[in-house]
PDB file of N, CA and C in Angstrom:
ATOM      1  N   UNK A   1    -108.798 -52.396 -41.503  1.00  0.00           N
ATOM      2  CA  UNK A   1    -108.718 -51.113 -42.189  1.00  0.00           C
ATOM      3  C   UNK A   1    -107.273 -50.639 -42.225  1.00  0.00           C
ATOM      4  N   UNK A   2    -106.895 -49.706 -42.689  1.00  0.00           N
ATOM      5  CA  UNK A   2    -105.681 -49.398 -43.182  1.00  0.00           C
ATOM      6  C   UNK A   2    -105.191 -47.910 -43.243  1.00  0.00           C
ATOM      7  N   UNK A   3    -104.204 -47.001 -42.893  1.00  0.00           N
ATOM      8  CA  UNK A   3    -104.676 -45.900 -42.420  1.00  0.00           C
ATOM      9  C   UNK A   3    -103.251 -45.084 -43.183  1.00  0.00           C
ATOM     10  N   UNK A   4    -103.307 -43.927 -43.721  1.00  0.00           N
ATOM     11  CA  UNK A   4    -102.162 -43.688 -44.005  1.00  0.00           C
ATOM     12  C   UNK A   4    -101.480 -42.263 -43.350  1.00  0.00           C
ATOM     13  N   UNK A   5    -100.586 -42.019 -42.927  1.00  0.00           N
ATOM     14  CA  UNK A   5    -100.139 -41.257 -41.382  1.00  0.00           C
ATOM     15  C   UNK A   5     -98.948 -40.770 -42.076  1.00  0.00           C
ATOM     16  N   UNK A   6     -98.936 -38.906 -41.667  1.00  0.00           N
ATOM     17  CA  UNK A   6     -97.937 -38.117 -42.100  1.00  0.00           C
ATOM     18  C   UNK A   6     -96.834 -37.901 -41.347  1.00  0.00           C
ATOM     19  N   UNK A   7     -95.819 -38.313 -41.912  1.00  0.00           N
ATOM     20  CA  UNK A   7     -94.387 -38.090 -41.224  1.00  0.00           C
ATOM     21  C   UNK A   7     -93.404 -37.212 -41.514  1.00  0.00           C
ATOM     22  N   UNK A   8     -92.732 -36.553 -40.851  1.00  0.00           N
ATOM     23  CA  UNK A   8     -91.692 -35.878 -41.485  1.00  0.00           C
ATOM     24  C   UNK A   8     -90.347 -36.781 -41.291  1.00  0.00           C
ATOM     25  N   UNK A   9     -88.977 -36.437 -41.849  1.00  0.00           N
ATOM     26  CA  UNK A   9     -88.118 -36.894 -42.151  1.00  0.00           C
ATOM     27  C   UNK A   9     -87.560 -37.276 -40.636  1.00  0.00           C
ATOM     28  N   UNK A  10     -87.737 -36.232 -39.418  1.00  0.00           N
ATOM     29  CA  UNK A  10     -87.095 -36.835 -38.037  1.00  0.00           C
ATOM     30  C   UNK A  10     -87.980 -37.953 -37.602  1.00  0.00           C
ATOM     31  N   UNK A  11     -88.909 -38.541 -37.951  1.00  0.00           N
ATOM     32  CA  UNK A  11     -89.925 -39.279 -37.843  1.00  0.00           C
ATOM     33  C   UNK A  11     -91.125 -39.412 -36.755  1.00  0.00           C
ATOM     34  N   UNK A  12     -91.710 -38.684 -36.975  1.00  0.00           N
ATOM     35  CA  UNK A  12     -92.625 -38.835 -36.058  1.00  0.00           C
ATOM     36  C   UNK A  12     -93.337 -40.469 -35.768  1.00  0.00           C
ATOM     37  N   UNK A  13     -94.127 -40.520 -34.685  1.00  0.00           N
ATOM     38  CA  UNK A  13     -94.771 -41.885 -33.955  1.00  0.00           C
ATOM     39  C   UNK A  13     -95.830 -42.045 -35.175  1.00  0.00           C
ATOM     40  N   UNK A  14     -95.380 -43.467 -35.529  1.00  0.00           N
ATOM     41  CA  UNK A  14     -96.743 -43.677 -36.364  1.00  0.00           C
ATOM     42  C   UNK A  14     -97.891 -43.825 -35.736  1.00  0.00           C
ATOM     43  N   UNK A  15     -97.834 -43.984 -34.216  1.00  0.00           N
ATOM     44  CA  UNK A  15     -98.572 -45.090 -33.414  1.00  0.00           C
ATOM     45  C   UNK A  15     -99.794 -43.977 -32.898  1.00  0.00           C
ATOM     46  N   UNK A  16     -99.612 -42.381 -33.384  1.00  0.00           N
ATOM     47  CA  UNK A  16    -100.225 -41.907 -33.118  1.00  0.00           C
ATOM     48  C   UNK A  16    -101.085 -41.211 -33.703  1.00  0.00           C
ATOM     49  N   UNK A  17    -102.129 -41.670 -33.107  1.00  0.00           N
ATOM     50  CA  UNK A  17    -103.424 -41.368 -34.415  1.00  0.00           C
ATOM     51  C   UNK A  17    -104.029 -39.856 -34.686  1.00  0.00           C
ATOM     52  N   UNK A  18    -103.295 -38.781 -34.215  1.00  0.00           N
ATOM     53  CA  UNK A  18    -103.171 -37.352 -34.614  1.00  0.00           C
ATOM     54  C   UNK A  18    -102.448 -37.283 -36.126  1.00  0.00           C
ATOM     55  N   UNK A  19    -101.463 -38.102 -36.418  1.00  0.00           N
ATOM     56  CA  UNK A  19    -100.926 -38.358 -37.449  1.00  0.00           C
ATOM     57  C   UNK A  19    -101.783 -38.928 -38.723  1.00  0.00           C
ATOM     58  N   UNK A  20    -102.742 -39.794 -37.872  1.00  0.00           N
ATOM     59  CA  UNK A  20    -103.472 -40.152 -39.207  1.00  0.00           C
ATOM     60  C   UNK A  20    -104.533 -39.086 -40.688  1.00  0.00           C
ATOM     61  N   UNK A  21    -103.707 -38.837 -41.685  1.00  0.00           N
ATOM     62  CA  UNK A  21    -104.322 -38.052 -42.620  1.00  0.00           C
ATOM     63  C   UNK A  21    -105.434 -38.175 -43.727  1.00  0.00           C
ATOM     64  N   UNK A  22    -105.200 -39.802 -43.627  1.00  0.00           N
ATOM     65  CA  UNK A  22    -106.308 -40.429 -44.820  1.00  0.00           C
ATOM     66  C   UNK A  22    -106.900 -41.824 -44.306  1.00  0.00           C
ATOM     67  N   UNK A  23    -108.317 -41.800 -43.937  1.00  0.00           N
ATOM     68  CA  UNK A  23    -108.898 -42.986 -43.372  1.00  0.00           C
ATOM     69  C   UNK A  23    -108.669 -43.836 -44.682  1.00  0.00           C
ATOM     70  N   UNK A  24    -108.810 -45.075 -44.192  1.00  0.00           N
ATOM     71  CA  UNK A  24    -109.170 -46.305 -45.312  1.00  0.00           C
ATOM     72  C   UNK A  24    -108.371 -45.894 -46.526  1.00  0.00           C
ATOM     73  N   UNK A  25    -106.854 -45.803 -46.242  1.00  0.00           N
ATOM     74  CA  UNK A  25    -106.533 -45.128 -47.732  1.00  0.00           C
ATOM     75  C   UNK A  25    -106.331 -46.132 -48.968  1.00  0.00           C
ATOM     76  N   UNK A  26    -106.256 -47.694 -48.589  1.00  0.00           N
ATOM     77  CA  UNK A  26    -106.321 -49.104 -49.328  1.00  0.00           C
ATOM     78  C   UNK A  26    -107.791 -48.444 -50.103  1.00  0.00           C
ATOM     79  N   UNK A  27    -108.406 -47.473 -50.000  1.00  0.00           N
ATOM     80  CA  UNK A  27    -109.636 -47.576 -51.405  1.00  0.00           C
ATOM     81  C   UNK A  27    -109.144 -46.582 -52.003  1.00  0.00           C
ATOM     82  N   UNK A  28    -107.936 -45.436 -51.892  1.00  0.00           N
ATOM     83  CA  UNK A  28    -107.613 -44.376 -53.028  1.00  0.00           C
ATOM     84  C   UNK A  28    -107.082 -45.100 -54.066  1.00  0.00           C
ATOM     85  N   UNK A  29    -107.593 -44.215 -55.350  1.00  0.00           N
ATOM     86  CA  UNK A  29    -107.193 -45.063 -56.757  1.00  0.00           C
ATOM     87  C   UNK A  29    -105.429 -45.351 -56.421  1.00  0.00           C
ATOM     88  N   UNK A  30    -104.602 -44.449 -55.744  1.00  0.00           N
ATOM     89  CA  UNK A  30    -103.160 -44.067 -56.039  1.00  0.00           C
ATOM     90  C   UNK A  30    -102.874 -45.469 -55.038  1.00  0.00           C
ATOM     91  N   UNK A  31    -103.340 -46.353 -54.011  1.00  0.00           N
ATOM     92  CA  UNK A  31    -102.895 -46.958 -53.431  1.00  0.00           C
ATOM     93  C   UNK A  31    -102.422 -48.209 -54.007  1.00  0.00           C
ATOM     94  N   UNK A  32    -101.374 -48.659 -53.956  1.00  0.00           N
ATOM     95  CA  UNK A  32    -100.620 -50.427 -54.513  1.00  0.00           C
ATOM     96  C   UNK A  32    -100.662 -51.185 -52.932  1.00  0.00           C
ATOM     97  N   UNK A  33    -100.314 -51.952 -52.792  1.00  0.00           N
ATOM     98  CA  UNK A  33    -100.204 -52.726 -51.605  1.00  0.00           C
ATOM     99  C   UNK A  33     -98.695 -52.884 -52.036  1.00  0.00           C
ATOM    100  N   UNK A  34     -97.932 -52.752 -52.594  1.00  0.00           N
ATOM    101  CA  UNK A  34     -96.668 -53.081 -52.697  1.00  0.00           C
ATOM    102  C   UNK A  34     -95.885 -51.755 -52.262  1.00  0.00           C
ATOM    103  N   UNK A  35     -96.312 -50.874 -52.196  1.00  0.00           N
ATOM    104  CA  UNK A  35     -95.856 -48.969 -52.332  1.00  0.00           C
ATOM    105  C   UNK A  35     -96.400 -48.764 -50.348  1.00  0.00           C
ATOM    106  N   UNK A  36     -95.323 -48.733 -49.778  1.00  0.00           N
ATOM    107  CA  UNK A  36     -95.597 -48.417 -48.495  1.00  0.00           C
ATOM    108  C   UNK A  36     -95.352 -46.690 -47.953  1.00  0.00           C
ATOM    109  N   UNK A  37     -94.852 -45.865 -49.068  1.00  0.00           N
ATOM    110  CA  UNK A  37     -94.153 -44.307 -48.826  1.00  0.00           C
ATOM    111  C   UNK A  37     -94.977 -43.843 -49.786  1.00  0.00           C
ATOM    112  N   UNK A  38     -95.611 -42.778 -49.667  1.00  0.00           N
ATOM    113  CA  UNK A  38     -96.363 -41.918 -50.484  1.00  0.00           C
ATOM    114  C   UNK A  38     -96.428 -40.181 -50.574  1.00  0.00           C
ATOM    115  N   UNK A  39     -96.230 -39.755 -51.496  1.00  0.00           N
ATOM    116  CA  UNK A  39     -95.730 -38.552 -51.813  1.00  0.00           C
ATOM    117  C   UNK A  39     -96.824 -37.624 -50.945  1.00  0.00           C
ATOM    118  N   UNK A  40     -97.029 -36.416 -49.972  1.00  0.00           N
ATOM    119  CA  UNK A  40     -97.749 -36.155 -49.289  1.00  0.00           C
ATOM    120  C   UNK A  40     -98.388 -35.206 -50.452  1.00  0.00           C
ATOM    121  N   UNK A  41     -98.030 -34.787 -51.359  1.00  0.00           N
ATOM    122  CA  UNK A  41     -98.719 -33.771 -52.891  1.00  0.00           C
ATOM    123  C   UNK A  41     -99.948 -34.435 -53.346  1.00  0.00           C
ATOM    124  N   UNK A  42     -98.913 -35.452 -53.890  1.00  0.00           N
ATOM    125  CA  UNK A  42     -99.627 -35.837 -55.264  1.00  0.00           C
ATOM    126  C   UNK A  42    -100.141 -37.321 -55.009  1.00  0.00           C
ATOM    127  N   UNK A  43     -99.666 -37.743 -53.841  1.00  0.00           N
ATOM    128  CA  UNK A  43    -100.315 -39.070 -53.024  1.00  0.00           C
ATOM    129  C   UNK A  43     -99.130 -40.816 -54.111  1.00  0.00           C
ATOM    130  N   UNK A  44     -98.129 -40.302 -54.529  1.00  0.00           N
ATOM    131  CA  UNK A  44     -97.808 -40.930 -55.627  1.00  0.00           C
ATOM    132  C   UNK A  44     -96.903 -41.872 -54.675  1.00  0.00           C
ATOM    133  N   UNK A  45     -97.176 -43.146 -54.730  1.00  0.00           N
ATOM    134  CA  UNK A  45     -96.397 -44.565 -54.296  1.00  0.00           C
ATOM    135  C   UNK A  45     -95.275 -44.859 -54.336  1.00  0.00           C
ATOM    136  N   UNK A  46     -94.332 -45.237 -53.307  1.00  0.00           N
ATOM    137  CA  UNK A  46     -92.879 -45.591 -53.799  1.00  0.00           C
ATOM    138  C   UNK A  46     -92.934 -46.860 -52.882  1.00  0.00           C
ATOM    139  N   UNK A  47     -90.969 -47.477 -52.975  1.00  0.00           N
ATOM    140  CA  UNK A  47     -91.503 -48.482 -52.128  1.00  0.00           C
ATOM    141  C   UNK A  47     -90.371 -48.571 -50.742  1.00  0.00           C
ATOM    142  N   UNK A  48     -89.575 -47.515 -51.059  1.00  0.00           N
ATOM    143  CA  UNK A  48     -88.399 -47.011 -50.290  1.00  0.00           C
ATOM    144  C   UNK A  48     -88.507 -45.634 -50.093  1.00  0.00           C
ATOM    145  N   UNK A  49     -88.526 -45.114 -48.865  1.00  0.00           N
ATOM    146  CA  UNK A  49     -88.708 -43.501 -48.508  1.00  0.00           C
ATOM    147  C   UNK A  49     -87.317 -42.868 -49.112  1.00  0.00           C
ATOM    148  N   UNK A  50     -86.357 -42.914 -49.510  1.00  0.00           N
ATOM    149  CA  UNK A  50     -85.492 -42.033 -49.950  1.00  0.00           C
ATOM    150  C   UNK A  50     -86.133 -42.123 -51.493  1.00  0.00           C
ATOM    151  N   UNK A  51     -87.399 -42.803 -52.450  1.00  0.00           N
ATOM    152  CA  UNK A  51     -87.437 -42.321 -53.202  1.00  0.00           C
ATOM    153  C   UNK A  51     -88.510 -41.570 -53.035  1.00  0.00           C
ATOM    154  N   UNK A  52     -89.462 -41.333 -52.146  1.00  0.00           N
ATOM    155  CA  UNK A  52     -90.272 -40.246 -52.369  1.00  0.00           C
ATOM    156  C   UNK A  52     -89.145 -38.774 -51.883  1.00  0.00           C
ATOM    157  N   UNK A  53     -88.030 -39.383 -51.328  1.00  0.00           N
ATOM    158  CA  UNK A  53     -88.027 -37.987 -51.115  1.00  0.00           C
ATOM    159  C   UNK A  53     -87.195 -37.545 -52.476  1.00  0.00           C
ATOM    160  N   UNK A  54     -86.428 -37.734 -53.555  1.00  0.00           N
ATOM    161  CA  UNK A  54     -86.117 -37.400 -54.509  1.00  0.00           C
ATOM    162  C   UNK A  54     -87.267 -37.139 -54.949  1.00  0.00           C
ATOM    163  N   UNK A  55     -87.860 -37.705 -55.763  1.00  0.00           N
ATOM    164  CA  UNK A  55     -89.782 -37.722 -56.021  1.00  0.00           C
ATOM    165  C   UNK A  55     -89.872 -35.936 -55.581  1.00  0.00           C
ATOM    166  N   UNK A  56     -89.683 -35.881 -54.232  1.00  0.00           N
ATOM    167  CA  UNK A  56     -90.393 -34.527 -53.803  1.00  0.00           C
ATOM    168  C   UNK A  56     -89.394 -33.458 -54.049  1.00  0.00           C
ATOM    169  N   UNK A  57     -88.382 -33.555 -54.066  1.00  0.00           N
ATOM    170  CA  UNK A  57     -87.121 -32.834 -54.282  1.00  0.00           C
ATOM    171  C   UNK A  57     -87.060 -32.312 -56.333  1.00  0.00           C
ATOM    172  N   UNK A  58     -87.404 -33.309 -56.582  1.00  0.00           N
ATOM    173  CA  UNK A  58     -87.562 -33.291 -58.321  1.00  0.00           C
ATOM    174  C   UNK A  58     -88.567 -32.767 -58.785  1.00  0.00           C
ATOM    175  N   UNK A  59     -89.857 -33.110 -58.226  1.00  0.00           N
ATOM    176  CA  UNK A  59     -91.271 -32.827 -58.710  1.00  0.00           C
ATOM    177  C   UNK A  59     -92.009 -30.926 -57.895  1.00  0.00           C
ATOM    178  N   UNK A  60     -91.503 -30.975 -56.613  1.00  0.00           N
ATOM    179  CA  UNK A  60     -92.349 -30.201 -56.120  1.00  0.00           C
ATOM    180  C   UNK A  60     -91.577 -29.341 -55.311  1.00  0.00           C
ATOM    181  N   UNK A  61     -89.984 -29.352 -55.255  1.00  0.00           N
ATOM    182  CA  UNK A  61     -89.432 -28.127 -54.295  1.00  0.00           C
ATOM    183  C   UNK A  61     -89.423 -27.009 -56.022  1.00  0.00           C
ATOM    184  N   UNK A  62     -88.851 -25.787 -55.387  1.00  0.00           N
ATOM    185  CA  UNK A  62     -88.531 -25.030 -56.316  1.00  0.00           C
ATOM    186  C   UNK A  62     -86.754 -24.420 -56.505  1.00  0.00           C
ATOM    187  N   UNK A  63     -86.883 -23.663 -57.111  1.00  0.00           N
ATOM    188  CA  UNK A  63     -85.422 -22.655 -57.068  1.00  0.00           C
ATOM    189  C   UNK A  63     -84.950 -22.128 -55.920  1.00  0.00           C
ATOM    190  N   UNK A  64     -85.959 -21.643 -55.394  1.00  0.00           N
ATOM    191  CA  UNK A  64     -85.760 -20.620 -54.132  1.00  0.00           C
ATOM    192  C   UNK A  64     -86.024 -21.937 -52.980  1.00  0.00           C
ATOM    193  N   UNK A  65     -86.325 -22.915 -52.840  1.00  0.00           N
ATOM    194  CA  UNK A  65     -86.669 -23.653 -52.361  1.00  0.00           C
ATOM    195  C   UNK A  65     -85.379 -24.052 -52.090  1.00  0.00           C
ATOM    196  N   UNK A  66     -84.162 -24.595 -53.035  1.00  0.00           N
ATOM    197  CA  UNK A  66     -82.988 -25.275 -53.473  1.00  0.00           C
ATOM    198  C   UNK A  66     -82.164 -24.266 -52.714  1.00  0.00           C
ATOM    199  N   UNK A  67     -82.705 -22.780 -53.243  1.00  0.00           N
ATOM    200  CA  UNK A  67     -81.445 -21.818 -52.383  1.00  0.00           C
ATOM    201  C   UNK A  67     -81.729 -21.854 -51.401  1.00  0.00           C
ATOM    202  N   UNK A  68     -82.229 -21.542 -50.721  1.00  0.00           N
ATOM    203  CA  UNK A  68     -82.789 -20.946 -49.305  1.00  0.00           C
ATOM    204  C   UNK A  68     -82.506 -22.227 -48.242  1.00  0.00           C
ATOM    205  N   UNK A  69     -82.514 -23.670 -48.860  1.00  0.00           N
ATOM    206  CA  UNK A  69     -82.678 -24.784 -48.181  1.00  0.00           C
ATOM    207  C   UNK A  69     -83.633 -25.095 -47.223  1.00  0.00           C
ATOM    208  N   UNK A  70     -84.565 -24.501 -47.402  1.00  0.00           N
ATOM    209  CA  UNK A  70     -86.007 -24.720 -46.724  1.00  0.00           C
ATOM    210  C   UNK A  70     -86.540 -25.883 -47.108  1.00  0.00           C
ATOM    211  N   UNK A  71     -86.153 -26.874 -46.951  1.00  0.00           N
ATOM    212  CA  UNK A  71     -86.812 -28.225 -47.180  1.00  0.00           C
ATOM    213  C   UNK A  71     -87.594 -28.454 -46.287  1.00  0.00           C
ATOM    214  N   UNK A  72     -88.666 -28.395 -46.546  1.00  0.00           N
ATOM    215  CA  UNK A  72     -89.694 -28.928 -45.422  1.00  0.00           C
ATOM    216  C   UNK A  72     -90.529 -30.355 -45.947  1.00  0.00           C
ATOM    217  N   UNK A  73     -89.893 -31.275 -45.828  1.00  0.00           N
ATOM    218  CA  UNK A  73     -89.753 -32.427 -46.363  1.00  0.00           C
ATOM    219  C   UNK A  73     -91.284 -33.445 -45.464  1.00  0.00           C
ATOM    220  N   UNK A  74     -92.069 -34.083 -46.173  1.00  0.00           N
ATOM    221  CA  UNK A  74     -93.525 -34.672 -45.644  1.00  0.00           C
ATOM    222  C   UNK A  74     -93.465 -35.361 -46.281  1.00  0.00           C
ATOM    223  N   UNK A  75     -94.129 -36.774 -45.582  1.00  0.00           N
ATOM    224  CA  UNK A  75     -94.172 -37.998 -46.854  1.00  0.00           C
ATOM    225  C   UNK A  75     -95.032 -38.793 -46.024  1.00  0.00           C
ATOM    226  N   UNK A  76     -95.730 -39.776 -46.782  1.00  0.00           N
ATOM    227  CA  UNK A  76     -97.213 -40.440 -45.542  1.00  0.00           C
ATOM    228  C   UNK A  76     -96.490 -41.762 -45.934  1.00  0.00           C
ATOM    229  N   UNK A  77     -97.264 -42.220 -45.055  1.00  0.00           N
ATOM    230  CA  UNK A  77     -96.814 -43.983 -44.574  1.00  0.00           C
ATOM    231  C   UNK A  77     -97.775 -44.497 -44.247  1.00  0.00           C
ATOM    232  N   UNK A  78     -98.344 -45.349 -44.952  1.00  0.00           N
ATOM    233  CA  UNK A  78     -98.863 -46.609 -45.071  1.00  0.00           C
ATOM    234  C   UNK A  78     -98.554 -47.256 -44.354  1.00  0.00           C
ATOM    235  N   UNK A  79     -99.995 -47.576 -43.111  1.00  0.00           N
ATOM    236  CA  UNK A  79     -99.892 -48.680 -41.818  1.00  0.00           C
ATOM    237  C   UNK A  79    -100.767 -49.827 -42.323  1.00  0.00           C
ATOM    238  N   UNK A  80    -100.760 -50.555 -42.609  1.00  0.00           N
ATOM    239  CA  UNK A  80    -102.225 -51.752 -42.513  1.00  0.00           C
ATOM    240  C   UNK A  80    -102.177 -51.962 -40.462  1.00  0.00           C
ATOM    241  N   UNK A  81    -103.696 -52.456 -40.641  1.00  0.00           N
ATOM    242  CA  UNK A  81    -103.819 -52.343 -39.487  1.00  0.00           C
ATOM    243  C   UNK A  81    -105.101 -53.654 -39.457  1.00  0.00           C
TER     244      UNK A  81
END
């Protein structure tokens, strides 16, 4: 089974299964086996974490978001297991 686990940018332990957010996520339509970083929104696949985080920076911060610098930056990771 295969499990996909929320991280923030200082990185949290994958190894810990409080982290885990989506059982069996190898059956969501959004999953590739090639896409190991996934947008924590919109569940959208990359295959290098600096592009979900543009991805999230482009798609889903805002204005006040940009000023304020409140990035509160989340992105899931794809374990096979």
């Amino acid at each position: 089974h295969s499990n996909v686990t929320q991280t923030e940018t200082n990185s949290q332990s994958l190894t810990n299964p409080a982290n885990v957010v989506y059982q069996k996520f190898s059956s969501h339509p959004n999953f590739n086996p090639n896409r190991l970083y996934y947008c924590s929104l919109c569940y959208r696949g990359y295959r290098w974490r600096y592009d979900v985080k543009r991805h999230h920076k482009t798609m889903h911060e805002t204005a006040a978001d940009e000023l304020s610098k409140n990035r509160n930056f989340h992105y899931l990771e794809y374990v096979p297991h």
